[in-house]
Protein backbone atom coordinates (compact mmCIF):
# COMPACT_ATOMS: atom_id res chain seq x y z
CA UNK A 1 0.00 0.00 0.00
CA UNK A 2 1.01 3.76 -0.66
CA UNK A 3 -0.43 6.81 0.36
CA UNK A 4 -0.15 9.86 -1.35
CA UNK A 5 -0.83 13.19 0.20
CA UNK A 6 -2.37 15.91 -2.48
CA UNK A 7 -1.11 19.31 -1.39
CA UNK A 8 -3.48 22.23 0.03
CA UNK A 9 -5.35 22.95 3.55
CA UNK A 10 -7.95 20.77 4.72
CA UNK A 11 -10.61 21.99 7.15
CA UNK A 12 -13.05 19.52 9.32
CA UNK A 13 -12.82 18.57 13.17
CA UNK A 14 -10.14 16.68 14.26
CA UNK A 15 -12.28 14.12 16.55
CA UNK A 16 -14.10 14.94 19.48
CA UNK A 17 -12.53 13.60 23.23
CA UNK A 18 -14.70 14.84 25.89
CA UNK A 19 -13.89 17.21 28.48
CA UNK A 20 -10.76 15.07 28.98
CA UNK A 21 -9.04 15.15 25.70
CA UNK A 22 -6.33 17.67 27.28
CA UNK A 23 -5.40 15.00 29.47
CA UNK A 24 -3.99 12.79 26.69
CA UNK A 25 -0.49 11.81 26.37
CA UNK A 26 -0.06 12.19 22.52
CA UNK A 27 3.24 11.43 21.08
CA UNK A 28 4.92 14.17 18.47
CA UNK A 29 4.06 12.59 14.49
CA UNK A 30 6.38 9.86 13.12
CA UNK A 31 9.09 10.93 11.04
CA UNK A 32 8.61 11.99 7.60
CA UNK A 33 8.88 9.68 4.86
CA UNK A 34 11.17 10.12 2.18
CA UNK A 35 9.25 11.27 -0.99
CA UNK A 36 9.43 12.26 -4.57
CA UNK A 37 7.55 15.80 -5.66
CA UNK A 38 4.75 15.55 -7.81
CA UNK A 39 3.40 18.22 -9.96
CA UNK A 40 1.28 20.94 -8.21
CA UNK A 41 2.91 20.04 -4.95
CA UNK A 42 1.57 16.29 -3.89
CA UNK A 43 3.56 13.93 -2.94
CA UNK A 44 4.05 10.20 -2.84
CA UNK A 45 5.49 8.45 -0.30
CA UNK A 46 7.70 5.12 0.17
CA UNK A 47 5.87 1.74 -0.68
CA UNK A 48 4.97 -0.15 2.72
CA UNK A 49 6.69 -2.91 1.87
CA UNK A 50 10.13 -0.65 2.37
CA UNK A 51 8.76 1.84 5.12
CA UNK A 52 10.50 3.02 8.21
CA UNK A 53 7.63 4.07 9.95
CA UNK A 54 4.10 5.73 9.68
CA UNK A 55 3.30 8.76 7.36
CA UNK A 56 1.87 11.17 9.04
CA UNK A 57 -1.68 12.62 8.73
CA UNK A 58 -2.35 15.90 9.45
CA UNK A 59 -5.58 16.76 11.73
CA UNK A 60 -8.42 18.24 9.61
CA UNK A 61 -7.46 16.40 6.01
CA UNK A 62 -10.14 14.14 4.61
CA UNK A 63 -8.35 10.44 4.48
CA UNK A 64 -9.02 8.27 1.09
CA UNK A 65 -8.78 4.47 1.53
CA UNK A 66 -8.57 3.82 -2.30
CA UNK A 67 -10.04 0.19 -3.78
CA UNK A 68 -10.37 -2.06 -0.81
CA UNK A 69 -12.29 -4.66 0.16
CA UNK A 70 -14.68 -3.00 2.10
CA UNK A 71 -16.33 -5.56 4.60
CA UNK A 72 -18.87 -3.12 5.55
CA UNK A 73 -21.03 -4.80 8.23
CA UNK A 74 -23.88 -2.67 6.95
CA UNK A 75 -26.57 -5.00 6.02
CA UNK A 76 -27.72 -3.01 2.82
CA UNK A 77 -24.01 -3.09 1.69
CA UNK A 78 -22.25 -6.34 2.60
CA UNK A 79 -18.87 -6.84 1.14
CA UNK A 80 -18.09 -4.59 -1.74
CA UNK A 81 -14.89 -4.89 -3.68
CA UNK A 82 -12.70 -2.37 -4.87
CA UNK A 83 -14.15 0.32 -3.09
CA UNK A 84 -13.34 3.42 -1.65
CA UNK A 85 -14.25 5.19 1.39
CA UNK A 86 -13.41 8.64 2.58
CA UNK A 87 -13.12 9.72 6.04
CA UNK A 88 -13.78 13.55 7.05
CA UNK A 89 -13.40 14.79 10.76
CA UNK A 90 -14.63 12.35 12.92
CA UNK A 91 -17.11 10.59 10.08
CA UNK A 92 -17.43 7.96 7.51
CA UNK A 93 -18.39 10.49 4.39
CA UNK A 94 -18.76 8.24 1.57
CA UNK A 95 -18.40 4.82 0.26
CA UNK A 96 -18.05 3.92 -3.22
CA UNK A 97 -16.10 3.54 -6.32
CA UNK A 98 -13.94 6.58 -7.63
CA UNK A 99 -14.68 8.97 -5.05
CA UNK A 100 -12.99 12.01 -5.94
CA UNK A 101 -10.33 13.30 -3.40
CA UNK A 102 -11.37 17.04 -2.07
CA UNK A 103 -8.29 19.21 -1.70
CA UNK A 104 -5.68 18.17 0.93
CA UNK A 105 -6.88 14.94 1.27
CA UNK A 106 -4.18 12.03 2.22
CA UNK A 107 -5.14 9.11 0.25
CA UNK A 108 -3.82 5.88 1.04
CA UNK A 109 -3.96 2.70 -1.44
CA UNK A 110 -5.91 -0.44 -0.07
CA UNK A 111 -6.13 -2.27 -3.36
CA UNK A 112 -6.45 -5.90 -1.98
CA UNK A 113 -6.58 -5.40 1.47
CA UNK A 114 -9.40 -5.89 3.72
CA UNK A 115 -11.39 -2.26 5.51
CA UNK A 116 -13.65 -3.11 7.72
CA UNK A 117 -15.37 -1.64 11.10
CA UNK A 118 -13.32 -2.20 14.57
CA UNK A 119 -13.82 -4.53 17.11
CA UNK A 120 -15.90 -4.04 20.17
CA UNK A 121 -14.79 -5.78 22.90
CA UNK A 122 -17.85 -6.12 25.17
CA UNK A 123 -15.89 -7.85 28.24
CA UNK A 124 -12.33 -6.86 30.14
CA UNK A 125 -11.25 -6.65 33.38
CA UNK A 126 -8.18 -4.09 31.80
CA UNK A 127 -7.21 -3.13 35.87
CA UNK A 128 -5.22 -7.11 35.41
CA UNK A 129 -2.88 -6.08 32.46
CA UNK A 130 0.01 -6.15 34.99
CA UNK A 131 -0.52 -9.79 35.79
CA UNK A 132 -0.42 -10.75 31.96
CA UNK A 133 -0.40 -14.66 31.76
CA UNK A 134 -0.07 -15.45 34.92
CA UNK A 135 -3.33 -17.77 35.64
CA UNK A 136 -2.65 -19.43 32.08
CA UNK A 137 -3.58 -23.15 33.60
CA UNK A 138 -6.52 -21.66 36.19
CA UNK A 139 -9.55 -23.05 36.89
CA UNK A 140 -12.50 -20.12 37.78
CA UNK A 141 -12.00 -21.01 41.24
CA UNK A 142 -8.36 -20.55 41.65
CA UNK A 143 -8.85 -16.88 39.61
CA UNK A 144 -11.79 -16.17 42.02
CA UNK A 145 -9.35 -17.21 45.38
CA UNK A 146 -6.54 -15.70 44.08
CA UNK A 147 -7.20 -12.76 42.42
CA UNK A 148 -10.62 -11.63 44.31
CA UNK A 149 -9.99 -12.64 47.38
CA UNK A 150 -5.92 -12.02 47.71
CA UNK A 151 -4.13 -10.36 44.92
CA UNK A 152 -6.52 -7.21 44.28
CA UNK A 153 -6.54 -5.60 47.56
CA UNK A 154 -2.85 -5.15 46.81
CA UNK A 155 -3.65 -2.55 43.90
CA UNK A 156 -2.40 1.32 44.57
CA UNK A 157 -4.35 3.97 42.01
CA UNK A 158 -1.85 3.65 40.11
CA UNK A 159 -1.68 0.26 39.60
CA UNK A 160 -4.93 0.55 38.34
CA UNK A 161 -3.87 3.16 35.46
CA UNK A 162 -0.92 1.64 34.55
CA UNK A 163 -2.94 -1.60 33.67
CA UNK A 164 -5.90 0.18 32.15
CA UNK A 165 -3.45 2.16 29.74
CA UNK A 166 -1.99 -0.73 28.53
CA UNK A 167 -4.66 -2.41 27.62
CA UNK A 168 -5.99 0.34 25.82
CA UNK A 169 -3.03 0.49 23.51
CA UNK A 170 -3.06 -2.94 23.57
CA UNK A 171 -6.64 -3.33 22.22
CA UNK A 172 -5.95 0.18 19.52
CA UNK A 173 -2.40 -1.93 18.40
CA UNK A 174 -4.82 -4.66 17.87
CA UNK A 175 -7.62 -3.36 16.06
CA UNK A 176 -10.44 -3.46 19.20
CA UNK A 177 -11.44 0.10 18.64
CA UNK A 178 -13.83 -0.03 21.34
CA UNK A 179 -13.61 -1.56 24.91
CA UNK A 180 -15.52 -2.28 27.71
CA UNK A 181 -13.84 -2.01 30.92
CA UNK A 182 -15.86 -3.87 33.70
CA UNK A 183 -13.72 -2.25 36.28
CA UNK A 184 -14.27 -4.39 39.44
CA UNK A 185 -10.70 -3.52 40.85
CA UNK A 186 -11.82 -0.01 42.17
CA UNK A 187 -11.77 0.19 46.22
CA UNK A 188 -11.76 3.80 46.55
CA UNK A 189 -12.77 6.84 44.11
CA UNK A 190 -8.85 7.44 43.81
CA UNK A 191 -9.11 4.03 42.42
CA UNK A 192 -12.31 4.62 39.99
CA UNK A 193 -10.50 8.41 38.83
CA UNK A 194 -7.14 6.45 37.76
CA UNK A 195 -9.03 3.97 35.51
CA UNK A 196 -10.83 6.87 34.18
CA UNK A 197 -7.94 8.77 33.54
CA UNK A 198 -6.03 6.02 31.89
CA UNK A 199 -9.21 5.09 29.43
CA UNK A 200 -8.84 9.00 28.53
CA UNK A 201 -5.24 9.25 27.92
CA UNK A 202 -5.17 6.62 25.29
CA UNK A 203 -7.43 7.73 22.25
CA UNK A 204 -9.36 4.98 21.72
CA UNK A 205 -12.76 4.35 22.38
CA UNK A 206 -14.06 2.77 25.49
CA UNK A 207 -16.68 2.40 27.84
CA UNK A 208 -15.89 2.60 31.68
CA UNK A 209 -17.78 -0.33 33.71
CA UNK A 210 -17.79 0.97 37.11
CA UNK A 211 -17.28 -1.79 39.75
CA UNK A 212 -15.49 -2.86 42.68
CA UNK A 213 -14.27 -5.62 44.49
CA UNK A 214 -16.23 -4.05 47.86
CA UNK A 215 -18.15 -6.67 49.95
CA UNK A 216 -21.56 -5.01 49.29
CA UNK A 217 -23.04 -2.42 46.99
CA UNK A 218 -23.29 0.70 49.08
CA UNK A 219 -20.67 2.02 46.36
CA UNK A 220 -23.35 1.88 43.85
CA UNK A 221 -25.83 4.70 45.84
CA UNK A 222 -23.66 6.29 48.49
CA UNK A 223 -22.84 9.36 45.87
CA UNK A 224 -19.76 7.75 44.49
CA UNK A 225 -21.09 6.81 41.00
CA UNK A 226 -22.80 9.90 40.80
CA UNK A 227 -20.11 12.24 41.51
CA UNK A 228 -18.01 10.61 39.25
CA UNK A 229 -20.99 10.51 36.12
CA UNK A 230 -21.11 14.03 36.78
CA UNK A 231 -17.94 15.39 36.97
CA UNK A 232 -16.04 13.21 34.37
CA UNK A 233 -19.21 12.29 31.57
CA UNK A 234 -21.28 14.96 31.61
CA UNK A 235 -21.22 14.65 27.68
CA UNK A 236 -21.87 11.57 25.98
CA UNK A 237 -20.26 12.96 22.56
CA UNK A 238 -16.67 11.43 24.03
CA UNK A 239 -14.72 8.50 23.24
CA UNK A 240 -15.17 7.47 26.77
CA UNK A 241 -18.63 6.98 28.38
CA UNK A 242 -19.97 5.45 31.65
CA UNK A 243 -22.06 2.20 32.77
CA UNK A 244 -22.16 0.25 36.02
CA UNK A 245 -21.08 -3.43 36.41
CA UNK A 246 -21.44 -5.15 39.25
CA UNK A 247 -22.84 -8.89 40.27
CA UNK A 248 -25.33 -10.04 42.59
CA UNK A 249 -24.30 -13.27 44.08
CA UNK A 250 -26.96 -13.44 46.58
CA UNK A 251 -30.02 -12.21 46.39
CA UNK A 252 -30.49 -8.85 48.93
CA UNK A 253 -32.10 -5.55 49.75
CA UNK A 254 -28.45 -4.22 49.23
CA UNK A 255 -28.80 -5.79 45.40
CA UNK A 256 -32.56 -4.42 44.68
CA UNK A 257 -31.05 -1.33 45.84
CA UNK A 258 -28.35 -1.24 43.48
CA UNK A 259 -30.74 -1.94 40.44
CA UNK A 260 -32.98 0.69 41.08
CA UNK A 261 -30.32 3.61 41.50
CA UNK A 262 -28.91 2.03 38.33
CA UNK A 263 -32.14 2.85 36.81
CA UNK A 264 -32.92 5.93 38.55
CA UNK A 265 -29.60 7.39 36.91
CA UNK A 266 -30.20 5.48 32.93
CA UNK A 267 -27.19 3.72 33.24
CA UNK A 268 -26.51 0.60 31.67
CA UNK A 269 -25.59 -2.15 33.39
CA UNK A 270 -23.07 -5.71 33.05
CA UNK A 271 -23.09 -8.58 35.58
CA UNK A 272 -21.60 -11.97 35.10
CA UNK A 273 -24.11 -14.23 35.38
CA UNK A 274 -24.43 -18.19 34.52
CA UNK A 275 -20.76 -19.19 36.08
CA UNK A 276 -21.60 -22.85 37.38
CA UNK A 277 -21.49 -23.10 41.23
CA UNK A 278 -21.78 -19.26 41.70
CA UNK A 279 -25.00 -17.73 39.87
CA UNK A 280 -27.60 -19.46 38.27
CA UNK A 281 -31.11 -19.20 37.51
CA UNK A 282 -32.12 -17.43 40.72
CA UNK A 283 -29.98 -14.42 39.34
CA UNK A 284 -32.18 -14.14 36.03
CA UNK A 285 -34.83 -14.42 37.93
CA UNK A 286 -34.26 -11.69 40.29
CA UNK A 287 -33.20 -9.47 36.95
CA UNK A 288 -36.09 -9.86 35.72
CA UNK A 289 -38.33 -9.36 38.85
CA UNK A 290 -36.54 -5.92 39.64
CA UNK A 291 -36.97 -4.80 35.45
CA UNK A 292 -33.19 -5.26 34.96
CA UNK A 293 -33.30 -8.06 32.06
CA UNK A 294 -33.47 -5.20 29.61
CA UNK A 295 -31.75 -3.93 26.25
CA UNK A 296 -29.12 -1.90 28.43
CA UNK A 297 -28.49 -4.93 30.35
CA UNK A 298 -25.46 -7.10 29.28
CA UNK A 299 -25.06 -10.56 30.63
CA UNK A 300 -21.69 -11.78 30.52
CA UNK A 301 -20.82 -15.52 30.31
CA UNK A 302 -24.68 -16.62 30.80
CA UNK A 303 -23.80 -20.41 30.64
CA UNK A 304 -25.13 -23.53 32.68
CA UNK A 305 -28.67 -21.69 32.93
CA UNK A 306 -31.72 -23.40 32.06
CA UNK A 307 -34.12 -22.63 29.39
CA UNK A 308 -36.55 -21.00 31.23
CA UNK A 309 -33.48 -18.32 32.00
CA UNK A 310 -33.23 -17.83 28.14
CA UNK A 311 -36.52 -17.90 27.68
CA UNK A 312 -36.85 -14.58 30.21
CA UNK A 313 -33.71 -13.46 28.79
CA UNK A 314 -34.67 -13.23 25.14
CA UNK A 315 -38.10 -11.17 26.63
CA UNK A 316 -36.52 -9.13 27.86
CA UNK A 317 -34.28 -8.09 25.34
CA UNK A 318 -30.75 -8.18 27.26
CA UNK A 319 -27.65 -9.02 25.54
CA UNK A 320 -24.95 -11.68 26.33
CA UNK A 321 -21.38 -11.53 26.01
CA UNK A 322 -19.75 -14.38 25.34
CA UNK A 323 -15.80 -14.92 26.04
CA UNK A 324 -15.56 -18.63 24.73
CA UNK A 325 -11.77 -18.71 25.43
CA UNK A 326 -13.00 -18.19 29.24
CA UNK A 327 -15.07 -20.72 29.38
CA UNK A 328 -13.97 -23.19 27.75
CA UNK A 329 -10.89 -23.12 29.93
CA UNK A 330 -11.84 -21.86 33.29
CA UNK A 331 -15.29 -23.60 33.88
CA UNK A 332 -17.77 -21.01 33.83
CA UNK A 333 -20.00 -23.13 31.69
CA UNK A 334 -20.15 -24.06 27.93
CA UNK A 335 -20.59 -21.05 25.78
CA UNK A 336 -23.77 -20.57 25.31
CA UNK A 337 -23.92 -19.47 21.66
CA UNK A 338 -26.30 -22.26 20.80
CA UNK A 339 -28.88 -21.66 22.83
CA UNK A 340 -28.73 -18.04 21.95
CA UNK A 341 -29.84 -18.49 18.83
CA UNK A 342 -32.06 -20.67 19.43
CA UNK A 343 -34.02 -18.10 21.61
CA UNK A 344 -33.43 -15.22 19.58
CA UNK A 345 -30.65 -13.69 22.18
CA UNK A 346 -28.28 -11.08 20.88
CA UNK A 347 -24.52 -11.80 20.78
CA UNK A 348 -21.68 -9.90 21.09
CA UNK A 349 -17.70 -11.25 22.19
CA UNK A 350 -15.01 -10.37 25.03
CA UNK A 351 -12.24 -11.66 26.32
CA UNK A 352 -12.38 -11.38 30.00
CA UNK A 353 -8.50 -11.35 31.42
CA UNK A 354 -5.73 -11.00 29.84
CA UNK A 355 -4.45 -12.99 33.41
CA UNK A 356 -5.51 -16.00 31.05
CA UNK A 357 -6.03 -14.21 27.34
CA UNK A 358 -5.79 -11.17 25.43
CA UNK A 359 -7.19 -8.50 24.34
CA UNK A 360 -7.51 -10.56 20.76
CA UNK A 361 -10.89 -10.88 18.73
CA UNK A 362 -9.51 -13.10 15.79
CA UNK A 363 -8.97 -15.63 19.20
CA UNK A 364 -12.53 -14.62 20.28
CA UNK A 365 -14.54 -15.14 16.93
CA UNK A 366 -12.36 -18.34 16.09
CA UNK A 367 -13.31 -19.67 19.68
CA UNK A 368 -16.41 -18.97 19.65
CA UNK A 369 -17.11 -20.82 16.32
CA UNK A 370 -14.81 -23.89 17.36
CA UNK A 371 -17.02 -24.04 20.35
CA UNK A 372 -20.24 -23.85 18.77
CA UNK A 373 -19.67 -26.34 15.76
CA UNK A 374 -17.34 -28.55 17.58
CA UNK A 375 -20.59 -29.30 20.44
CA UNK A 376 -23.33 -29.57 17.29
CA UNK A 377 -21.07 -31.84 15.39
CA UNK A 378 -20.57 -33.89 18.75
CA UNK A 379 -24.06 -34.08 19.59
CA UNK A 380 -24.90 -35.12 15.94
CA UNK A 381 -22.37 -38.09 16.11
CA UNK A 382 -23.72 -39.17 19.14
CA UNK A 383 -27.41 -39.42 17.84
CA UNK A 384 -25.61 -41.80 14.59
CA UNK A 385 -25.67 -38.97 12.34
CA UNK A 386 -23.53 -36.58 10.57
CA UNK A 387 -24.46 -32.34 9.98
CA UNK A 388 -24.84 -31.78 5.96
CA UNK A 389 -24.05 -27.61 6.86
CA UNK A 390 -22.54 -25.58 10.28
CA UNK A 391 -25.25 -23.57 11.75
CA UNK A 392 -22.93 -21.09 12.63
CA UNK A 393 -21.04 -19.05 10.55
CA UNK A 394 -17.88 -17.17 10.06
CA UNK A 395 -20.07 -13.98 9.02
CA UNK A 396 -22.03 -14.27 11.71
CA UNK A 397 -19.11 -14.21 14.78
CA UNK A 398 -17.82 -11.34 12.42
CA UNK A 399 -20.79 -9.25 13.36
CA UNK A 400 -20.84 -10.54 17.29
CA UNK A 401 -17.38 -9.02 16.91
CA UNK A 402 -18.42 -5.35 15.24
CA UNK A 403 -21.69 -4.22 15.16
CA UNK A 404 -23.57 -6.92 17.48
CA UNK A 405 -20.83 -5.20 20.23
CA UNK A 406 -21.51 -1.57 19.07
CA UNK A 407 -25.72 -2.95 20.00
CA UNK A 408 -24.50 -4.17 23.21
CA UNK A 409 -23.22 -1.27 24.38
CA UNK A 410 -25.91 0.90 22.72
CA UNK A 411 -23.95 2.78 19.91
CA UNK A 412 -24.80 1.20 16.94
CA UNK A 413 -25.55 4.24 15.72
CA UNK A 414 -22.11 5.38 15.76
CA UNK A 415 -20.06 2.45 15.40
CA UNK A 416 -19.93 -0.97 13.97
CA UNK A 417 -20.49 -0.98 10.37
CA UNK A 418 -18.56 0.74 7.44
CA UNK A 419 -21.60 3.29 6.94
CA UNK A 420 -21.87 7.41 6.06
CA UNK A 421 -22.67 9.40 8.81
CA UNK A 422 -20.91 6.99 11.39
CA UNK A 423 -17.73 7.77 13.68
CA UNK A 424 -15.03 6.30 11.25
CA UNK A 425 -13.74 3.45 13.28
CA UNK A 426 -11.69 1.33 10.85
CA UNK A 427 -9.54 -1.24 10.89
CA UNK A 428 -7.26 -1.76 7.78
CA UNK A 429 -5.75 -5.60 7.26
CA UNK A 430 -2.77 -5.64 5.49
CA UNK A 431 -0.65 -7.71 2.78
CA UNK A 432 2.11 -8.31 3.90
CA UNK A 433 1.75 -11.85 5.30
CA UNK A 434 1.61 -15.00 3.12
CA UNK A 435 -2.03 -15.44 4.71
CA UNK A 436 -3.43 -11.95 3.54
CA UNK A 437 -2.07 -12.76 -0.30
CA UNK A 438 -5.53 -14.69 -1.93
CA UNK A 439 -8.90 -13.28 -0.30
CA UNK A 440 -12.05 -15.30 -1.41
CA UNK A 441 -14.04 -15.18 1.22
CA UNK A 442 -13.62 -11.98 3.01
CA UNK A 443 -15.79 -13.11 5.80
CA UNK A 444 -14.07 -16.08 6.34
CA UNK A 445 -10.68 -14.93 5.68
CA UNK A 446 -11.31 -12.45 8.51
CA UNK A 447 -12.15 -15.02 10.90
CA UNK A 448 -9.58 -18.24 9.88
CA UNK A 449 -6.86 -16.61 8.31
CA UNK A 450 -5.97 -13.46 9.66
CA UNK A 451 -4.69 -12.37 13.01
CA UNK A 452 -3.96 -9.19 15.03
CA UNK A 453 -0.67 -8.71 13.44
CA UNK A 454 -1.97 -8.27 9.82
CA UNK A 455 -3.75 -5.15 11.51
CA UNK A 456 -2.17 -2.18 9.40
CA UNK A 457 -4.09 0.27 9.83
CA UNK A 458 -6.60 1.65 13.13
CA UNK A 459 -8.67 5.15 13.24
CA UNK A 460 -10.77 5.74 16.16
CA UNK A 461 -13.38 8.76 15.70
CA UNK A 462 -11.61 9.48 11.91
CA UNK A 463 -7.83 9.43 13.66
CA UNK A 464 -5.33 7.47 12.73
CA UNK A 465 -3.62 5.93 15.69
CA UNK A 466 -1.69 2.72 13.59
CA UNK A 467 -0.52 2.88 10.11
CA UNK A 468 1.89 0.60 8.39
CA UNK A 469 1.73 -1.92 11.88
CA UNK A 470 3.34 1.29 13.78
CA UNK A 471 1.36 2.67 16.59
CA UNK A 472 0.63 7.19 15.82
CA UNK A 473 0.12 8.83 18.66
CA UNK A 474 -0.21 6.35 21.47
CA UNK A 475 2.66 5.86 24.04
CA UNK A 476 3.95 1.89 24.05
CA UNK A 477 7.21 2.60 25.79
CA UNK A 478 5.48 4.48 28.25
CA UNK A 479 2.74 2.11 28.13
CA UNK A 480 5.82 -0.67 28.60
CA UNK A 481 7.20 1.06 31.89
CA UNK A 482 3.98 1.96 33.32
CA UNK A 483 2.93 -1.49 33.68
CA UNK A 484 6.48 -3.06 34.50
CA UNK A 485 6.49 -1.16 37.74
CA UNK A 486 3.44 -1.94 38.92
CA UNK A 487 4.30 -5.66 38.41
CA UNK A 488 7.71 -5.22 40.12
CA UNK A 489 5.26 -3.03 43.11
CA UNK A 490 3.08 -6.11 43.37
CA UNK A 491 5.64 -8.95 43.28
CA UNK A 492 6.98 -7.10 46.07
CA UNK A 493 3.73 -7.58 48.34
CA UNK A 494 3.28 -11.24 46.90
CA UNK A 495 5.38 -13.95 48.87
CA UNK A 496 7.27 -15.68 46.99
CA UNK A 497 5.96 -18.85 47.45
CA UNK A 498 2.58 -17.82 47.15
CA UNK A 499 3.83 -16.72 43.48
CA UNK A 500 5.37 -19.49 42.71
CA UNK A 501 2.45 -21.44 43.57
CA UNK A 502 0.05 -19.36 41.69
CA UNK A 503 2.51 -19.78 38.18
CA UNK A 504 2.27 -23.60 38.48
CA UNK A 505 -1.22 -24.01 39.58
């Protein structure tokens, strides 16, 4: 790919951030490409293939993505080949073949490489990015003693930012454009203002899940939440907006409580629900009785319930997020794509920890339709028969992965699809890898072919913040360091042993 930038002045908004965008730790541009002038003052720049780094794009210029494959998650549209799409301010202005290029516009050749919308992450505890692979061979249980119950009464404010930041690059590096933090780490508003800040200094998008490890929910209504609503999201035009997520293990005044101030203030609301021997049916059931199995209610997990619990889910109209490489592994239950579908449930993916996983949707999309066809292909065998066709398909965990997440979290109509008039969130896969060379099913090739490292090129709200597989803009080394002392910080208040243990569990 090339990009060529046609000389002049461009005007248009350079992305909105909220009343926190000054807080943002923005790195100088990339170095300037070496380039050859063109008449009338444009300019072409190096071929990717020999790149040192990132062009840069100036703030206000329109952006051309020139003859892609334009996987547009936009149900009128589909898939549309050799296709262009222009980006202005903060929007998606156009899609379509030979769109002209309005004056100053940097315009960057995708012929044969994939465009589509980026990933929403619906699911991440992004406070645990400092204890990266450590509970690789955990059961739920052991995460649940060790981390719950020990480990995360250990974590200093800024612990809490230096994990959240990382994981914010991490997901923009890897093409999740939007995340949900369920931020159940927070013992203290010093604790809930860190995560905030982090989620702000990074410019992706995300969506802060206010939680906390507390014992009860008197955080929920004793003024904390809204102090915090009003003082850092009193606009919902910014890349970072506000929800609650908590869980209800038992069944108490303290819970019914919770819901209604949750309510009271129109927040939406996660809970992890469906995790075998810790909530169950009773949990749906007390959603539902206190009006909190709604469409602003995301339940994560939701496996090992019954069908009566889908059948209340799916009338209600909440959402589940499913994190197959979770629970598959730690025991929450089987994912319960299945049974979505067959009750007409809404999907979207996540990816829980990165204390077991990562921040990855290729890995969440590719387990989630392992999981589902592996289980129908099983229970077919076992009844003598074979399946003629998979139920599930790759184009289908594509949109769990893109727009069914933007639904989740309510802002579909801003994000999700490859559609004028929407925030342009984009993901660009490259060509450089053997595996991005033949595309003939661009669903599919999505899904079973590529991976996070043929991610090129990210914008969040129309800015670029990867291009040519370099991060623009967003801080790794400090990212790096951040996190690296807050491990060394907690190793220091781990024994050893207990360490040790915890590694080889």
């Amino acid at each position: 790919m090339t990009d060529r930038a046609f000389a002049g002045s461009g005007a248009g908004s350079a992305g909105r951030g909220g009343p926190r965008t000054g807080r943002r730790q923005v790195l100088a541009g990339a170095a300037a490409l070496g380039a050859t002038a063109l008449a009338a003052g444009a300019v072409t720049a190096t071929p990717a293939a020999a790149a040192p780094g990132p062009r840069t794009f100036p703030a206000g210029r329109p952006i051309l993505f020139r003859g892609a494959t334009v996987v547009t998650m936009d149900p009128r549209r589909g898939v549309l080949h050799d296709t262009d799409v222009l980006v202005h301010g903060t929007d998606i202005q156009a899609v379509g073949k030979h769109l002209s290029a309005p004056h100053g516009t940097t315009v960057v050749d995708t012929a044969g490489a994939l465009l589509l919308p980026g990933f929403v992450n619906t699911h991440q505890h992004m406070w645990q990015a400092a204890l990266r692979g450590v509970g690789a061979d955990w059961t739920l249980a052991q995460y649940y003693n060790t981390i719950i119950m020990k480990w995360g009464s250990l974590f200093r404010p800024q612990d809490i930012y230096a994990a959240n930041y990382m994981a914010m690059v991490e997901s923009v590096n890897d093409g999740v454009t939007t995340t949900m933090d369920f931020s159940h780490g927070l013992f203290t508003p010093e604790h809930a203002d860190a995560a905030v800040d982090a989620l702000f200094a990074v410019p992706g998008r995300a969506r802060f899940g206010y939680s906390s490890l507390a014992p009860d929910l008197g955080w929920v209504y004793d003024g904390r939440v809204d102090k915090i609503l009003k003082e850092r999201f009193a606009s919902s035009d910014q890349l970072v907006t506000m929800q609650l997520a908590f869980d209800m293990y038992t069944i108490t005044d303290d819970a019914r409580r919770a819901l209604k101030h949750t309510r009271d203030l129109d927040l939406p609301l996660s809970t992890h629900t469906g995790l075998y021997g810790f909530v169950g049916d009773d949990n749906i059931r007390f959603l539902q009785d206190n009006d909190a199995l709604s469409p602003t209610t995301t339940l994560v997990h939701a496996a090992t319930l019954s069908d009566d619990s889908y059948r209340r889910i799916a009338d209600g109209g909440a959402y589940i997020s499913l994190s197959a490489e979770s629970e598959l592994n730690a025991g929450q239950g089987y994912p319960p794509s299945g049974k979505a579908r067959e009750f007409g449930i809404p999907i979207s993916l996540s990816q829980d920890t990165v204390i077991w996983w990562s921040a990855d949707m290729f890995s969440a999309m590719r387990a989630t339709l392992s999981a589902d066809r592996g289980l129908a292909h099983l229970q077919a065998h076992q009844a003598g028969k074979s399946l003629s066709s998979n139920a599930l398909r790759a184009q289908d965990v594509l949109e769990y992965a893109t727009i069914g997440g933007a639904r989740t979290l309510g802002l579909d109509r801003l994000i999700g699809s490859i559609t004028p008039g929407k925030r342009a969130d984009l993901v660009l896969l490259g060509r450089s890898s053997p595996a991005m060379s033949v595309v003939n099913n661009p669903a599919g090739h999505i899904v079973f072919q590529a991976g996070r490292g043929d991610v090129d090129t990210v914008l969040v709200n129309g800015r670029v913040l990867k291009h040519r597989g370099t991060l623009v803009g967003v801080d790794l080394q400090r990212a790096r360091h951040q996190v690296q002392q807050s491990l060394e910080y907690l190793r220091s208040k781990i024994p050893a042993k207990e360490w040790q243990q915890a590694m080889g569990a």
